[in-house]
C-alpha atoms as a PDB file:
ATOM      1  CA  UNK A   1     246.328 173.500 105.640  1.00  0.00           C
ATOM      2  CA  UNK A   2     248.038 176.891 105.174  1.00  0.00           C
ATOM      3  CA  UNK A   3     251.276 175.456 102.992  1.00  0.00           C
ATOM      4  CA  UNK A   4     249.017 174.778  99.794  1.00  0.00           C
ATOM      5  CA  UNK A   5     252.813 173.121  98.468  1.00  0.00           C
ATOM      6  CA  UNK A   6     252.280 170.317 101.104  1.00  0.00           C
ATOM      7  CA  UNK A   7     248.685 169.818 100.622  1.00  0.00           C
ATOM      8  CA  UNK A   8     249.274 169.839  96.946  1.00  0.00           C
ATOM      9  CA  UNK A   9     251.684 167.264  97.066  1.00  0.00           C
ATOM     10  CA  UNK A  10     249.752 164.893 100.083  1.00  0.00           C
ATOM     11  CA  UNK A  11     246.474 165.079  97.755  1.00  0.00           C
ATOM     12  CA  UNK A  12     245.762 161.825  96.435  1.00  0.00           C
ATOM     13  CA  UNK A  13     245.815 161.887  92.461  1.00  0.00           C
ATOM     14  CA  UNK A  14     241.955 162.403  92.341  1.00  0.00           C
ATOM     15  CA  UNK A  15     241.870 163.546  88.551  1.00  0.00           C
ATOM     16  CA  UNK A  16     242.592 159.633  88.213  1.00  0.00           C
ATOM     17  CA  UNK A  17     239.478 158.125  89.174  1.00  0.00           C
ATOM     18  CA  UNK A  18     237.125 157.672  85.885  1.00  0.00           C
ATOM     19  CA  UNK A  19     234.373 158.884  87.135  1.00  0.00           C
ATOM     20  CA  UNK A  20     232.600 161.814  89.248  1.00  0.00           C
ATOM     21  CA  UNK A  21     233.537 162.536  92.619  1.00  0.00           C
ATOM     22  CA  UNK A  22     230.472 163.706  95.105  1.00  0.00           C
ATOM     23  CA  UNK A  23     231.972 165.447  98.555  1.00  0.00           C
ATOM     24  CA  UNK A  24     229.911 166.036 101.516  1.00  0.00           C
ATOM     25  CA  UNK A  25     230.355 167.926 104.216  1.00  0.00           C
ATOM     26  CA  UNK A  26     229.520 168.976 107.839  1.00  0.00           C
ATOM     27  CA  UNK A  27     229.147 172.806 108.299  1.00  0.00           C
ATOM     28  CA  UNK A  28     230.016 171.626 112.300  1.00  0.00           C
ATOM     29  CA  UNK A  29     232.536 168.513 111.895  1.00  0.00           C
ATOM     30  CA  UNK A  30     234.009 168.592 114.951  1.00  0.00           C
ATOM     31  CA  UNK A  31     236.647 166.021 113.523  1.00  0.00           C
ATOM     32  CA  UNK A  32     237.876 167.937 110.819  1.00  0.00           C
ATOM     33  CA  UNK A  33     237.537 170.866 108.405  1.00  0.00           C
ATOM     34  CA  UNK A  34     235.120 169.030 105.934  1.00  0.00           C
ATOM     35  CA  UNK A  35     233.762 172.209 104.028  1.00  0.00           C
ATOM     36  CA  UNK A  36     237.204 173.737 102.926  1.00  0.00           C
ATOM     37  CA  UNK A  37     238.287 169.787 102.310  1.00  0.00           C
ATOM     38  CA  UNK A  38     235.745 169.920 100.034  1.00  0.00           C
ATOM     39  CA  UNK A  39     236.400 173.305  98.829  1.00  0.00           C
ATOM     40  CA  UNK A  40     240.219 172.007  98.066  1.00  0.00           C
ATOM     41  CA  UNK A  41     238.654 168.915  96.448  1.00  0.00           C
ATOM     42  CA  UNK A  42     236.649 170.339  93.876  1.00  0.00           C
ATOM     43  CA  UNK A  43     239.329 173.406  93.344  1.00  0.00           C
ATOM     44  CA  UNK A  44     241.911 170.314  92.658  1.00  0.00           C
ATOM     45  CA  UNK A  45     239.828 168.204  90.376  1.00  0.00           C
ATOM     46  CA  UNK A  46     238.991 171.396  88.891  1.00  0.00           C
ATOM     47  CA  UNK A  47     242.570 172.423  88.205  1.00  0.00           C
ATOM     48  CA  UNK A  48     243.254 169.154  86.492  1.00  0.00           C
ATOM     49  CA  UNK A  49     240.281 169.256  84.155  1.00  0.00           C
ATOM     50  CA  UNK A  50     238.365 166.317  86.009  1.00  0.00           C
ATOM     51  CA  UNK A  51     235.884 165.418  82.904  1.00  0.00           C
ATOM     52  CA  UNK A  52     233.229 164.259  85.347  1.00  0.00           C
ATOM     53  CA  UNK A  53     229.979 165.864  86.672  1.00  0.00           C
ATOM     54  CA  UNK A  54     231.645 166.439  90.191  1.00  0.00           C
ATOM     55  CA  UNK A  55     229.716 167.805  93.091  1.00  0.00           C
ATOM     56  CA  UNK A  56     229.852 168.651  96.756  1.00  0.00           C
ATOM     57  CA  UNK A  57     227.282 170.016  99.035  1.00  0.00           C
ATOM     58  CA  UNK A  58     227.787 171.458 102.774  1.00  0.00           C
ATOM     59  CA  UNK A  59     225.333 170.609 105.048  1.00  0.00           C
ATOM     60  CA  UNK A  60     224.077 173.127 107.630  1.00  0.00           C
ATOM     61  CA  UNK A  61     224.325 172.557 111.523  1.00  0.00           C
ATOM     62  CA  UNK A  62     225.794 168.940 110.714  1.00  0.00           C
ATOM     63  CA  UNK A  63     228.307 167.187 112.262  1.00  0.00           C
ATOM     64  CA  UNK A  64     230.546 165.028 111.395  1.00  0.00           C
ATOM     65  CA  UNK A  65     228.733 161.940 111.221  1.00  0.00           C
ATOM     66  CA  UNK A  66     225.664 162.944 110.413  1.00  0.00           C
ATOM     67  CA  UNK A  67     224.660 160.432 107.593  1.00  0.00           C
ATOM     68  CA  UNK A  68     224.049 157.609 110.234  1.00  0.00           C
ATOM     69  CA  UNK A  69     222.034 159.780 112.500  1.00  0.00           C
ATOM     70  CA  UNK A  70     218.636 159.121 113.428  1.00  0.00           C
ATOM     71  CA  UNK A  71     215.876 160.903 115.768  1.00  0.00           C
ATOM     72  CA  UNK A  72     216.715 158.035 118.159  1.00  0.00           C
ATOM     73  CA  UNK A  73     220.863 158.690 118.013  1.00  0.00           C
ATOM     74  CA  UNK A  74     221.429 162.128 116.436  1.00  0.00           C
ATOM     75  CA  UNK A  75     225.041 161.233 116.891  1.00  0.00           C
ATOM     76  CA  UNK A  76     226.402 164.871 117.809  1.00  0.00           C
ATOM     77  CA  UNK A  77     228.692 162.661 120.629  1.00  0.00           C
ATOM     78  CA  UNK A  78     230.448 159.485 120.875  1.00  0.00           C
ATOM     79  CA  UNK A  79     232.288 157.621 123.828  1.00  0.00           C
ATOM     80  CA  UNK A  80     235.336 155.481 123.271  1.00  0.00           C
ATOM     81  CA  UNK A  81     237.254 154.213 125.711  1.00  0.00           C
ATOM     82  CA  UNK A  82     235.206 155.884 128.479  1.00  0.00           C
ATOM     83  CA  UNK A  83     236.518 159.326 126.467  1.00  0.00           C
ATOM     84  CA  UNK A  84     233.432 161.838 124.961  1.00  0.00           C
ATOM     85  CA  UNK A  85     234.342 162.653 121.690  1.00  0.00           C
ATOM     86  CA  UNK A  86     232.385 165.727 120.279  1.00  0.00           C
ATOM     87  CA  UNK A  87     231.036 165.285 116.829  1.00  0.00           C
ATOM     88  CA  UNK A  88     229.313 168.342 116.379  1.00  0.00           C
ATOM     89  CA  UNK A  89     225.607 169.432 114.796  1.00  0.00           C
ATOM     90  CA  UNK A  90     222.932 169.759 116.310  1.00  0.00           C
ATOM     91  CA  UNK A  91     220.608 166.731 117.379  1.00  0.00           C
ATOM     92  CA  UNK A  92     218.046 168.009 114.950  1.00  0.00           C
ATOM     93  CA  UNK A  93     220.538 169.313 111.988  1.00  0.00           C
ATOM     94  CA  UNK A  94     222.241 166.236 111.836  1.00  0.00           C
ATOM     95  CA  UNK A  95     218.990 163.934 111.575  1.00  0.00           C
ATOM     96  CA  UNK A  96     217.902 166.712 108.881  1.00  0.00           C
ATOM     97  CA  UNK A  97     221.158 166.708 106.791  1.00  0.00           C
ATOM     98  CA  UNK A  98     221.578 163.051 106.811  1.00  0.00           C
ATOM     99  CA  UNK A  99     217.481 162.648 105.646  1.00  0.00           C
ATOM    100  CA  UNK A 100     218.736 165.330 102.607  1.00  0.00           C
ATOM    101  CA  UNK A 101     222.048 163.740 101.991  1.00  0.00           C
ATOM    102  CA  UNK A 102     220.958 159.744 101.020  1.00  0.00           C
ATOM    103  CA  UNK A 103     218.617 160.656  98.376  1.00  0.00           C
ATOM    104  CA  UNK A 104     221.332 163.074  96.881  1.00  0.00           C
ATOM    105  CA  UNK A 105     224.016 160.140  97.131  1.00  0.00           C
ATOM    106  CA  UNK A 106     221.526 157.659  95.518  1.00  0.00           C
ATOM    107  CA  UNK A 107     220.623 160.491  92.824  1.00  0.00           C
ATOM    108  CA  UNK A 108     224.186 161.236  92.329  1.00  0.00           C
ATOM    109  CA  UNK A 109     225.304 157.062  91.708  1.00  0.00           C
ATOM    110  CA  UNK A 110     222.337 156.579  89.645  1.00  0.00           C
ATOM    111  CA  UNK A 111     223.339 159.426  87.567  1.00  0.00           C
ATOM    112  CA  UNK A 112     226.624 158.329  87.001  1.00  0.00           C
ATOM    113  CA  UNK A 113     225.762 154.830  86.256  1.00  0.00           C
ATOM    114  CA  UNK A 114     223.528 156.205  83.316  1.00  0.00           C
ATOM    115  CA  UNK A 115     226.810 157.924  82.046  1.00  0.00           C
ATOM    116  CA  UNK A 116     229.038 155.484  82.518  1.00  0.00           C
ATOM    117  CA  UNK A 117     226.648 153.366  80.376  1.00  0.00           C
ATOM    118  CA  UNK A 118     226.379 155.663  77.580  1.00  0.00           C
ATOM    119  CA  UNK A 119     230.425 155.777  77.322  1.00  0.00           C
END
């Protein structure tokens, strides 16, 4: 992540995709730096002039998987192959963050399916 050469040239050619890009991320992704792959995300599209109504939003306290959690499986842990894998968030973040997150998705296609109409 520190050679911005060789994560400039592994980025995928996002400025390519005709239409806007919404990133979330996990302020506790235990899996991997989702905020400053956001961060790079919207500085790259940004760079290139993306002419979509990007967005990204961090949530708090979440972890990784937090859009599938529920007050019954808050997901901040997973098992596989009798191996605890560490998610991160808290129980109640994550449940909170995910709650916040799938109206914002829905919001965010609907949005762009009204512009992508109009074009």
């Amino acid at each position: 992540m520190a050679d911005k050469n060789a994560v400039s040239a592994a980025m995928f050619h996002l400025e390519n995709i005709h239409g806007p890009i919404l990133c979330l991320a996990a302020q506790d992704d235990q899996i991997w730096d989702s905020p400053v792959q956001c961060s790079m995300t919207m500085e790259y599209l940004q760079a290139r002039h993306h002419a979509y109504a990007d967005a990204s939003q961090v949530y708090p306290g979440a972890g990784h998987i937090f859009l599938f959690a529920t007050p019954q499986q808050p997901l901040v842990q997973a098992a596989e192959n009798g191996t605890q894998i560490l998610l991160g968030g808290s129980a109640q973040a994550n449940v909170a963050a995910g709650a916040q997150a799938w109206p914002k998705i829905f919001s965010f296609l609907a949005a762009a399916l009204q512009a992508g109409s109009s074009r």
